[in-house]
C-alpha atoms as a PDB file:
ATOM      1  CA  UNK A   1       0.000   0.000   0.000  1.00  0.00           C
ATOM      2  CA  UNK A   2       1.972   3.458  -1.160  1.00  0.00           C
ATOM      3  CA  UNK A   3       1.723   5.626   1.886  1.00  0.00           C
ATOM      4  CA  UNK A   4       1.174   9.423   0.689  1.00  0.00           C
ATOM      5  CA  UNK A   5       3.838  12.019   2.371  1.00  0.00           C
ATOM      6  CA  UNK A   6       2.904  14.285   5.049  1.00  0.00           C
ATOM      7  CA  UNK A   7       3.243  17.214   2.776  1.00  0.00           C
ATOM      8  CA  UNK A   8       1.130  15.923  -0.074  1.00  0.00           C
ATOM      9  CA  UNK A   9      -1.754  15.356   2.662  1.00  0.00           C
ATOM     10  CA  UNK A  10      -1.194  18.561   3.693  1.00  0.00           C
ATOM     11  CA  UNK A  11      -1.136  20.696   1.071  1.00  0.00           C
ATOM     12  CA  UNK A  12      -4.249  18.955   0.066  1.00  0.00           C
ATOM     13  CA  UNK A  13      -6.285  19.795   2.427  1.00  0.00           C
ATOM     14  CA  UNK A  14      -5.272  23.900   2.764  1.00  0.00           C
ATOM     15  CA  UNK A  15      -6.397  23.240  -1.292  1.00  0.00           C
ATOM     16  CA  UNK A  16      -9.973  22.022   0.087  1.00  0.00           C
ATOM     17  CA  UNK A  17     -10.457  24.412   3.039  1.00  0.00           C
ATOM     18  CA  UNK A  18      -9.586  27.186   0.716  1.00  0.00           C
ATOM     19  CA  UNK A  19     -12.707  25.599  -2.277  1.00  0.00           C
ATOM     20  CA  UNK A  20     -15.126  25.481   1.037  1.00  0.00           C
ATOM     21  CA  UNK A  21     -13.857  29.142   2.325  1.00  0.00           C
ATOM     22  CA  UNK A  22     -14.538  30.434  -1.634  1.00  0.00           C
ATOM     23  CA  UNK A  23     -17.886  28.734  -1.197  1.00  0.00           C
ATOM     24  CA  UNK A  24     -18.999  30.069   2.172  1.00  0.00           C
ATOM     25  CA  UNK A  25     -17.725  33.671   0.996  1.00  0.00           C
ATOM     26  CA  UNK A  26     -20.028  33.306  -2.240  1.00  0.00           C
ATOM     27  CA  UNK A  27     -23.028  32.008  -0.675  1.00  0.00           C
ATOM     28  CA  UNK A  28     -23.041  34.277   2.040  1.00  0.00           C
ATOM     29  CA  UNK A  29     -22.397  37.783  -0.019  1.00  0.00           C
ATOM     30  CA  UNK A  30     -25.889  39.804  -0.557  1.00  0.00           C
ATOM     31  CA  UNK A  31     -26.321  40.086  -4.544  1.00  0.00           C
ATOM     32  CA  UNK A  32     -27.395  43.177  -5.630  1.00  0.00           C
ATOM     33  CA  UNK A  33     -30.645  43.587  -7.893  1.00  0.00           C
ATOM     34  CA  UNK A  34     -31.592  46.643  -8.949  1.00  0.00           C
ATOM     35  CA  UNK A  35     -35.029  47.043  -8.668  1.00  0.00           C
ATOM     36  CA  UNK A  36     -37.800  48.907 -10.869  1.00  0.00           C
ATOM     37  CA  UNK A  37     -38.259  52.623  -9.775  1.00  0.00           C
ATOM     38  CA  UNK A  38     -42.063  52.088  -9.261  1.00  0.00           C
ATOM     39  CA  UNK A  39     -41.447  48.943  -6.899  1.00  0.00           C
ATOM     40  CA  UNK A  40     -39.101  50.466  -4.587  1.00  0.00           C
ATOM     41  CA  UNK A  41     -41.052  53.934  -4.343  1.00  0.00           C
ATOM     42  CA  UNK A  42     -44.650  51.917  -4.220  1.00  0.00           C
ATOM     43  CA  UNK A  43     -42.913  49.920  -1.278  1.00  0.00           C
ATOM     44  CA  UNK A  44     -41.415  53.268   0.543  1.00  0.00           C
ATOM     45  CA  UNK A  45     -45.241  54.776   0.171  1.00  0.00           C
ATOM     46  CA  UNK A  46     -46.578  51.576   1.759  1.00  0.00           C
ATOM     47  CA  UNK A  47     -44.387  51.638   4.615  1.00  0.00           C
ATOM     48  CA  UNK A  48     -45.240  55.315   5.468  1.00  0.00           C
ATOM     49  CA  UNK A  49     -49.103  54.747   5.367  1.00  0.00           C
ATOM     50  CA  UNK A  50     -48.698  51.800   7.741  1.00  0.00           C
ATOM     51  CA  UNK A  51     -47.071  54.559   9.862  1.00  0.00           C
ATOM     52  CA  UNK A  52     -43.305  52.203   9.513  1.00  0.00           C
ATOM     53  CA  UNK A  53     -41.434  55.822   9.187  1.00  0.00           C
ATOM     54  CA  UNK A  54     -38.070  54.471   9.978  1.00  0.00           C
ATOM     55  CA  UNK A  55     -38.446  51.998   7.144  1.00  0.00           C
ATOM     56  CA  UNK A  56     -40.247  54.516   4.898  1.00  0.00           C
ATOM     57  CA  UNK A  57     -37.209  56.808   4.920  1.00  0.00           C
ATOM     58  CA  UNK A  58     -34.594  54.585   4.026  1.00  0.00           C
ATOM     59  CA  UNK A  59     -36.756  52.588   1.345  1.00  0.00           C
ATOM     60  CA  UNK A  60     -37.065  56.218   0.116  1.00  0.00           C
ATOM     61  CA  UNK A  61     -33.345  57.188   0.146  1.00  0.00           C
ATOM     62  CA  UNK A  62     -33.056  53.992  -1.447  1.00  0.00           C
ATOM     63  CA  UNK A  63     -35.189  54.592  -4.604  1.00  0.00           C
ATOM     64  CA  UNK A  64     -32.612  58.024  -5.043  1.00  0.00           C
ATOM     65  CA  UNK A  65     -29.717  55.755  -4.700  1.00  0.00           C
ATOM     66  CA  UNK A  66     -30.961  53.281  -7.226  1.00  0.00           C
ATOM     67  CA  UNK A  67     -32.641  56.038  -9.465  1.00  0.00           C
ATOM     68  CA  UNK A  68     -30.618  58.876  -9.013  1.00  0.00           C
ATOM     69  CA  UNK A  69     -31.735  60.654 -12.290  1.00  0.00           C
ATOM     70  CA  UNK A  70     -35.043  59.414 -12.098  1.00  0.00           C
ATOM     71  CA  UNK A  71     -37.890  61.778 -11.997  1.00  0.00           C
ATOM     72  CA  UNK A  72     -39.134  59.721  -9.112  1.00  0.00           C
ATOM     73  CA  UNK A  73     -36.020  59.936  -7.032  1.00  0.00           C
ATOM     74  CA  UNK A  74     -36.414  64.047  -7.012  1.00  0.00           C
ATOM     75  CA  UNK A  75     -40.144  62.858  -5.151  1.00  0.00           C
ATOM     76  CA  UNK A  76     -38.539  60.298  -3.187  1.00  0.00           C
ATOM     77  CA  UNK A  77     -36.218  63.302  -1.908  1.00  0.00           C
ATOM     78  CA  UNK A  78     -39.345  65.225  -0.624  1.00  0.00           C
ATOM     79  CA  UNK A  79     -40.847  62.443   0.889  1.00  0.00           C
ATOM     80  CA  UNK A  80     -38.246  61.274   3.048  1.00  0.00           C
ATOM     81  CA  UNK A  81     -37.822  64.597   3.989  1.00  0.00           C
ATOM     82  CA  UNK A  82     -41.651  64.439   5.075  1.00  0.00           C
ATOM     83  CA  UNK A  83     -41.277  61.284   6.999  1.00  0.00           C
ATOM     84  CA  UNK A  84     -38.487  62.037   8.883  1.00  0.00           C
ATOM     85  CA  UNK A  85     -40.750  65.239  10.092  1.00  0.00           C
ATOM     86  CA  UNK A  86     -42.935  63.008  10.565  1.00  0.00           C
ATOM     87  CA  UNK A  87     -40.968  60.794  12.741  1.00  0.00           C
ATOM     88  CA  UNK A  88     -40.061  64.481  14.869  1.00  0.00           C
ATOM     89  CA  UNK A  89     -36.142  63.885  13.217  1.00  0.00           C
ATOM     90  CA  UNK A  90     -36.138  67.171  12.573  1.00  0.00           C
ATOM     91  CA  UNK A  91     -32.526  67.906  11.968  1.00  0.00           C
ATOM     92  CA  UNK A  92     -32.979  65.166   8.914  1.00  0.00           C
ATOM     93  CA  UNK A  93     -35.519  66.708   7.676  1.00  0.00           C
ATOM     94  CA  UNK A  94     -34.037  70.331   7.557  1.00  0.00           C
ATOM     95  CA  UNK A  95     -30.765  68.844   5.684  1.00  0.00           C
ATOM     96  CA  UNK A  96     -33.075  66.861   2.842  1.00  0.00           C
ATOM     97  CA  UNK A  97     -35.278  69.798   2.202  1.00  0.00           C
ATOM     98  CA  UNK A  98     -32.456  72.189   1.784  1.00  0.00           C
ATOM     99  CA  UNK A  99     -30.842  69.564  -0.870  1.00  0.00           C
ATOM    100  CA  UNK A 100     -33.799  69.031  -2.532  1.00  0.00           C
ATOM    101  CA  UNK A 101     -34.206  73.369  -2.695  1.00  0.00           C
ATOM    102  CA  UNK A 102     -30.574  73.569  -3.460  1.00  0.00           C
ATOM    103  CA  UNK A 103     -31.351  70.700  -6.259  1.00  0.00           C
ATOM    104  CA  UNK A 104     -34.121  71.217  -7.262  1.00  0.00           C
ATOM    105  CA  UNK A 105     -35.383  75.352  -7.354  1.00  0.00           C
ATOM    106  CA  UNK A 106     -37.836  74.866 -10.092  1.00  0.00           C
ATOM    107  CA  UNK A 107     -39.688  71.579  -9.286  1.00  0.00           C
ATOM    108  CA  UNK A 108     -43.787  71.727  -9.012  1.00  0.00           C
ATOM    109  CA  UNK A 109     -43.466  70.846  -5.353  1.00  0.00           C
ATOM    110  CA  UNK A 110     -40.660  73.689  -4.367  1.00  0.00           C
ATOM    111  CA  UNK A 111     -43.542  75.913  -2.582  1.00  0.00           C
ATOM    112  CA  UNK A 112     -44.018  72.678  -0.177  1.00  0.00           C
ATOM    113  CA  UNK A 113     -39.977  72.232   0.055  1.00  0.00           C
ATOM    114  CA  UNK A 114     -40.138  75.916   1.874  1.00  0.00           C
ATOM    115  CA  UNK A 115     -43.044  75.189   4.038  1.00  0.00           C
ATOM    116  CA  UNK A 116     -42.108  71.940   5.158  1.00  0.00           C
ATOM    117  CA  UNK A 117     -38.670  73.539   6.233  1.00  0.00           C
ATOM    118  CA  UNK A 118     -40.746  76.432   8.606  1.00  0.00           C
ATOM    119  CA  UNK A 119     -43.266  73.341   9.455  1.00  0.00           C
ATOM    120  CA  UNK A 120     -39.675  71.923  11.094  1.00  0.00           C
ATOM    121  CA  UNK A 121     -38.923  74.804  12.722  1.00  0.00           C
ATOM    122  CA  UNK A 122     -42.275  75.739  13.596  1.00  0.00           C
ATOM    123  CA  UNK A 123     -42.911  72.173  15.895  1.00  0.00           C
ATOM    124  CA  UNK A 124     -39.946  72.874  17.846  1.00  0.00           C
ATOM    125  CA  UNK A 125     -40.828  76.310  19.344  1.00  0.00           C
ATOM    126  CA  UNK A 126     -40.542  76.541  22.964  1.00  0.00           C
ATOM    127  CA  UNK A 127     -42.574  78.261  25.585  1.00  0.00           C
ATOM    128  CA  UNK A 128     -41.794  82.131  26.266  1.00  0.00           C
ATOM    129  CA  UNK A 129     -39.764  80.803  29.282  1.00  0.00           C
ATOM    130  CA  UNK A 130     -36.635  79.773  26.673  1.00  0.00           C
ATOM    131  CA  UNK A 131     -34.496  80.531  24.287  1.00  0.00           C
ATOM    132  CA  UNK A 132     -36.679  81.353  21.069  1.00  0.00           C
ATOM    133  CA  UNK A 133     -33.927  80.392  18.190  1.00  0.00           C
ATOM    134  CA  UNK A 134     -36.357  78.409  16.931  1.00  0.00           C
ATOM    135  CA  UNK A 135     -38.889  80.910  16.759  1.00  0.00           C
ATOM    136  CA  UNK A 136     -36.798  83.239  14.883  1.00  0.00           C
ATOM    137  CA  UNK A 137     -35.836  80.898  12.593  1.00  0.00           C
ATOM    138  CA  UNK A 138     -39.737  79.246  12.028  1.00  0.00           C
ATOM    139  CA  UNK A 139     -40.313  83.420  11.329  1.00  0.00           C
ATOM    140  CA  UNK A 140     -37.530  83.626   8.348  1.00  0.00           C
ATOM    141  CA  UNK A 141     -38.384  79.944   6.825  1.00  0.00           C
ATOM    142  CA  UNK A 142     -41.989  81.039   6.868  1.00  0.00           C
ATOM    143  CA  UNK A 143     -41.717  84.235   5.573  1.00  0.00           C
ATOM    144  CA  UNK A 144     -39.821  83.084   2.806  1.00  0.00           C
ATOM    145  CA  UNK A 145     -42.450  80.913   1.966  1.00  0.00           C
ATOM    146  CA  UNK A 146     -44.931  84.208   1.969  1.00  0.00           C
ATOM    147  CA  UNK A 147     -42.533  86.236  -0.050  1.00  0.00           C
ATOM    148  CA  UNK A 148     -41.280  83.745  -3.023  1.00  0.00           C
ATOM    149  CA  UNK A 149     -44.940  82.162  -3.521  1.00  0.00           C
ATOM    150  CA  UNK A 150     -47.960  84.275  -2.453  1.00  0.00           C
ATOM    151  CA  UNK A 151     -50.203  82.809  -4.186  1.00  0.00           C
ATOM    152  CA  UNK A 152     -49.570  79.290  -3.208  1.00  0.00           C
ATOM    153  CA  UNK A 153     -51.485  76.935  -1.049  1.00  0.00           C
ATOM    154  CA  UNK A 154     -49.394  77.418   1.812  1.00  0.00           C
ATOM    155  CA  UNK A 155     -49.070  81.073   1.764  1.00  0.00           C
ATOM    156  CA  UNK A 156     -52.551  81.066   3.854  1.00  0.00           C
ATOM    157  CA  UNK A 157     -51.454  78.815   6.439  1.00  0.00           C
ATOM    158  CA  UNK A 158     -47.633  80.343   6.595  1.00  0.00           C
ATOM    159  CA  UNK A 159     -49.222  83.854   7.471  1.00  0.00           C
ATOM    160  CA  UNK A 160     -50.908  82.732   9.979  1.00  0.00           C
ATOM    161  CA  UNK A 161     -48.235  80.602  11.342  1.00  0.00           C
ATOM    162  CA  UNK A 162     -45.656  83.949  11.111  1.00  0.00           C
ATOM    163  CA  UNK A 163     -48.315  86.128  13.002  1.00  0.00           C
ATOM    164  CA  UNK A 164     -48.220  83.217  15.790  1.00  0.00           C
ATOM    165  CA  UNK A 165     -44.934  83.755  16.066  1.00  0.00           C
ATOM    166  CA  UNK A 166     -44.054  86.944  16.138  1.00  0.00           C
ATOM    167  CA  UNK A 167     -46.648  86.616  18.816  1.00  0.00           C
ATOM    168  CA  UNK A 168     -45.049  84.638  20.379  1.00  0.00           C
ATOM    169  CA  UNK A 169     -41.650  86.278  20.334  1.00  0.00           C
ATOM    170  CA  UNK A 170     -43.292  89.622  21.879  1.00  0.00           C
ATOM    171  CA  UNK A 171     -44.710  87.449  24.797  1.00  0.00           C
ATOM    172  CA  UNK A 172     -41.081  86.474  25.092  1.00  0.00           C
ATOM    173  CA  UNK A 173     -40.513  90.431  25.267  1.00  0.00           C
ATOM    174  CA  UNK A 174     -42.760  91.077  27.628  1.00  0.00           C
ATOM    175  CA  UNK A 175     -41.781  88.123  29.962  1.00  0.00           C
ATOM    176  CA  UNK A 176     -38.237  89.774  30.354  1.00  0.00           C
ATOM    177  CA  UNK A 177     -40.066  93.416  30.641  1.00  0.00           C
ATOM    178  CA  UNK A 178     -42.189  92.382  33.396  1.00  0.00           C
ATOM    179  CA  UNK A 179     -39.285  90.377  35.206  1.00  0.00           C
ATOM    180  CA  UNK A 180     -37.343  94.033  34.835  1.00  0.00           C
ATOM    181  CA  UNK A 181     -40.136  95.840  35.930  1.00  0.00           C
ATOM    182  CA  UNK A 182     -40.998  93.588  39.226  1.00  0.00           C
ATOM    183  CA  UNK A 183     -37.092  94.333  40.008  1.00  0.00           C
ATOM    184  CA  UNK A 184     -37.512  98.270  40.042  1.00  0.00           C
ATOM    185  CA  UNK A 185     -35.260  98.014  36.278  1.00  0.00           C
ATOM    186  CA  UNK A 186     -37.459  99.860  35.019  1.00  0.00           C
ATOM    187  CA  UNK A 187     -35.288 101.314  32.330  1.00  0.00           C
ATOM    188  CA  UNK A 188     -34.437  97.907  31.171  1.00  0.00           C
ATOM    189  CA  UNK A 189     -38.205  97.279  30.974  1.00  0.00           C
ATOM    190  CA  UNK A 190     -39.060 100.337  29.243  1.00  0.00           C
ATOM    191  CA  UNK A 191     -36.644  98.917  26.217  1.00  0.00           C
ATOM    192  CA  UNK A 192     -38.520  95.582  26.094  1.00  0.00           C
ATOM    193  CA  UNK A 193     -41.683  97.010  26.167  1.00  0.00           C
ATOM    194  CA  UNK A 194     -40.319  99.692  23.581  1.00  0.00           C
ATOM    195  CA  UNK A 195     -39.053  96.946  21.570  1.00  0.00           C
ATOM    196  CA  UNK A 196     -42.972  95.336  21.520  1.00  0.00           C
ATOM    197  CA  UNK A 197     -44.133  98.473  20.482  1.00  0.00           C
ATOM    198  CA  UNK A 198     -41.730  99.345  17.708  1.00  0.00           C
ATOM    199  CA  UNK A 199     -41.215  95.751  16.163  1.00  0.00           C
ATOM    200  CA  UNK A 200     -44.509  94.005  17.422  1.00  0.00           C
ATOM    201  CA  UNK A 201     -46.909  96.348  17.246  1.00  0.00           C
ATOM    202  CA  UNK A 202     -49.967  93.901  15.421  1.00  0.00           C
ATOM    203  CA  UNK A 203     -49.685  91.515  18.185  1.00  0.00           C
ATOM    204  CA  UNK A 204     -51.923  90.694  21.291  1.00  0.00           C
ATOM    205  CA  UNK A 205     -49.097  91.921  23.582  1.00  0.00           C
ATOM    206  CA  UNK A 206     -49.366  95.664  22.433  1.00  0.00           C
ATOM    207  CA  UNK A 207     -51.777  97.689  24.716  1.00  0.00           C
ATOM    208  CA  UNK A 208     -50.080  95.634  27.860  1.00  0.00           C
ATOM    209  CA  UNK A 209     -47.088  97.241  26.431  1.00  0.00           C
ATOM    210  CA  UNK A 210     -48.024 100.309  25.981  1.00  0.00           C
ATOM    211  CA  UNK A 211     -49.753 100.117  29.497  1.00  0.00           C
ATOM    212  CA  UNK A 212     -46.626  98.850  31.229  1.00  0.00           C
ATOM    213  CA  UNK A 213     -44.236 101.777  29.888  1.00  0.00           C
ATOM    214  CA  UNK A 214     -47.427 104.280  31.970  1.00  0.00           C
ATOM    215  CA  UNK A 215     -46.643 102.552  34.489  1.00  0.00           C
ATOM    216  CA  UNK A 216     -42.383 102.628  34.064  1.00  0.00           C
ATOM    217  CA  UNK A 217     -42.866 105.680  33.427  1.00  0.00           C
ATOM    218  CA  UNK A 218     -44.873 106.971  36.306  1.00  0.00           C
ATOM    219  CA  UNK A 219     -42.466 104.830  38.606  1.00  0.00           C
ATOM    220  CA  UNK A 220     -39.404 107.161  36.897  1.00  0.00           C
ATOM    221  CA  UNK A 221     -41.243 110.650  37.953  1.00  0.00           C
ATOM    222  CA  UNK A 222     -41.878 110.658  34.031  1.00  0.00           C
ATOM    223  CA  UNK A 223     -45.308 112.227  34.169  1.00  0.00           C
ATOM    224  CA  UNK A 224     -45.641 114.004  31.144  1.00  0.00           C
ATOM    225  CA  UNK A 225     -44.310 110.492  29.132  1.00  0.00           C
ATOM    226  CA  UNK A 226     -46.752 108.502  30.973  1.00  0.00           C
ATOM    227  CA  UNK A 227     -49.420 110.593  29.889  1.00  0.00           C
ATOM    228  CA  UNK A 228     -48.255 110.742  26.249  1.00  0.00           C
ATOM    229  CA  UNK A 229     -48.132 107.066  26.107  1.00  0.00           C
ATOM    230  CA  UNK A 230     -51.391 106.505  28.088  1.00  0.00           C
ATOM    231  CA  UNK A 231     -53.009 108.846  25.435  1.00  0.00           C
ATOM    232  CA  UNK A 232     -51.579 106.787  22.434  1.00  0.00           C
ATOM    233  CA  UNK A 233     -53.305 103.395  23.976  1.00  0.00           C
ATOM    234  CA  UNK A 234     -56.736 105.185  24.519  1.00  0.00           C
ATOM    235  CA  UNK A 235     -56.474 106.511  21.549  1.00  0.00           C
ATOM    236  CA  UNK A 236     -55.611 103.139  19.756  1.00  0.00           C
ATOM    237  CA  UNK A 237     -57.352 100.641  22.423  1.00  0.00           C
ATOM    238  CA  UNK A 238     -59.757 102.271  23.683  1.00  0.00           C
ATOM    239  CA  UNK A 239     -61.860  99.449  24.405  1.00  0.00           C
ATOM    240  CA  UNK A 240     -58.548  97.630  26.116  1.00  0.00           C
ATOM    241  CA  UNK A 241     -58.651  96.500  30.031  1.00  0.00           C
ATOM    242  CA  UNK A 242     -55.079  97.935  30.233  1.00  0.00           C
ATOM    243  CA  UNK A 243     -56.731 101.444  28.620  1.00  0.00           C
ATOM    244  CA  UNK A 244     -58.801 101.209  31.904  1.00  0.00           C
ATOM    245  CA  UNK A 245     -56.000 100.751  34.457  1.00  0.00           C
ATOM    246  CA  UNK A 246     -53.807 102.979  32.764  1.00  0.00           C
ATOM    247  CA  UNK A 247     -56.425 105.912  32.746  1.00  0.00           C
ATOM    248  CA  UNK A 248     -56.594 105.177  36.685  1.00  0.00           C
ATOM    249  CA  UNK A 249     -53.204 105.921  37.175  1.00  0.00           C
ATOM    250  CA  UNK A 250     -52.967 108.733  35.048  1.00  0.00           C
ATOM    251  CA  UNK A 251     -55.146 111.829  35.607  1.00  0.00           C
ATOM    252  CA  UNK A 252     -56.472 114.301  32.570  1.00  0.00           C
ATOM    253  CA  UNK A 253     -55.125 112.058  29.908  1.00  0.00           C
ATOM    254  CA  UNK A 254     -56.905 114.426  27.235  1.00  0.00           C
ATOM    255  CA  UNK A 255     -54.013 114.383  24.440  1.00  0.00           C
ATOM    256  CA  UNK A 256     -53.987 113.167  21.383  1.00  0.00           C
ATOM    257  CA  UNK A 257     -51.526 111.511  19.107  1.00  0.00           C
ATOM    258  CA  UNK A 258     -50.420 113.270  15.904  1.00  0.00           C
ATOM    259  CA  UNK A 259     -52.691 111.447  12.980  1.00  0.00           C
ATOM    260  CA  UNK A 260     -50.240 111.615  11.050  1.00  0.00           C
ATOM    261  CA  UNK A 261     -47.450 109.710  12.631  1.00  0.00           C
ATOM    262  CA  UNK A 262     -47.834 106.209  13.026  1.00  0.00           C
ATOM    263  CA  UNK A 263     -49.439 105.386  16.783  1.00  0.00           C
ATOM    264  CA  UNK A 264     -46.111 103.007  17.767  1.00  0.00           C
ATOM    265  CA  UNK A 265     -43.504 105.752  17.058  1.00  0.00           C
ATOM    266  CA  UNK A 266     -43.582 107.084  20.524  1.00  0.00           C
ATOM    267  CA  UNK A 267     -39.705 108.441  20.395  1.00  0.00           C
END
């Protein structure tokens, strides 16, 4: 019987350990298929009507990566965009919609780009208590939106959404006023109420305003102002509960503003 060397019987079997390593490598790689566009953006749309928005946006980002110069990848853009706000990923969100506006300035859907972006912004205002950088930035996104397309569906809604917050921003105003005010600052108040006045002057936060500096005012030894600006909110508010309380504290407020100077340029 011819006994094989130790060598031969060794280098055959590193020769059939490598065939079944080959063949475990091969039959465990992931092949890729490219898919039809309608498939994989029919699937992503499924997903995010059964509410799966994690798997909705990356079967979205996957019909872009797939499709990249399809018409439906520039959709699939918007939509993932919409399901991450959706899914309150906000920060997503904000970085796909200014791709697809950076990408895409003249598609159909552009108006809904912008408002989507202040939508983003919008959802993550805060109370009057904090910071309001999210405020001022749901103002800009949203006025945009106003300004480039006025007479789009969402102008309507982004109007109202802008007076909201600049609303909002002069209750923010008028928290730090009062807080001033309450500490005998009353200087420092006067320039946040000034500042509601001046910049705010539409909002529901105006005759308090207006009210408060009477008050600063008469706190100063500032008669005469107190009575100028108590004359400008019963001229302007006369129907106002803060009218009423400031015409208690001011006696013979009997002047008028000049008609033809707008009522919030009081300096």
């Amino acid at each position: 019987m011819n006994r094989k060397s130790p060598r031969f019987v060794f280098s055959a079997l590193l020769a059939a350990l490598g065939v079944l390593a080959l063949g475990a490598c091969s039959s465990g790689e992931d092949t890729y298929v490219e898919k039809p566009v309608e498939e994989l953006y029919n699937k992503a749309m499924d997903s995010l009507n059964k509410g799966n928005l994690g798997t909705a946006a990356i079967e979205f980002d996957e019909v872009e990566r797939q499709h990249p110069y399809s018409a439906w990848a520039t959709q699939a853009q918007l939509q993932a965009a919409y399901t991450n706000y959706e899914a309150r990923k906000y920060d997503e969100a904000i970085i796909a919609l200014d791709r697809f506006i950076q990408l895409h300035p003249g598609h159909r859907n552009i108006a809904y780009g912008y408002y989507l972006k202040g939508l983003c912004y919008y959802d993550q205002i805060a109370d009057v208590g904090r910071d309001q950088k999210m405020t001022q930035l749901a103002l800009q996104a949203l006025q945009e939106v106003v300004t480039r397309f006025p007479t789009s569906r969402y102008a309507r809604d982004a109007q109202l959404k802008i007076d909201l917050t600049r609303d909002h921003l002069a209750g923010k105003e008028m928290t730090i006023g009062r807080y001033y005010q309450t500490q005998g600052h009353f200087l420092a108040a006067i320039n946040r109420y000034k500042a509601v006045i001046e910049q705010y002057q539409t909002t529901t936060h105006a005759p308090e305003a207006l009210h408060r500096l009477v008050e600063c005012y008469e706190a100063l030894g500032l008669a005469e102002e107190a009575k100028r600006v108590a004359s400008v909110l019963g001229h302007n508010f006369p129907g106002s509960e803060w009218y009423i309380d400031s015409y208690q504290d001011v006696e013979g407020v009997k002047i008028r503003p000049d008609p033809d100077k707008p009522w919030w340029k009081l300096w």
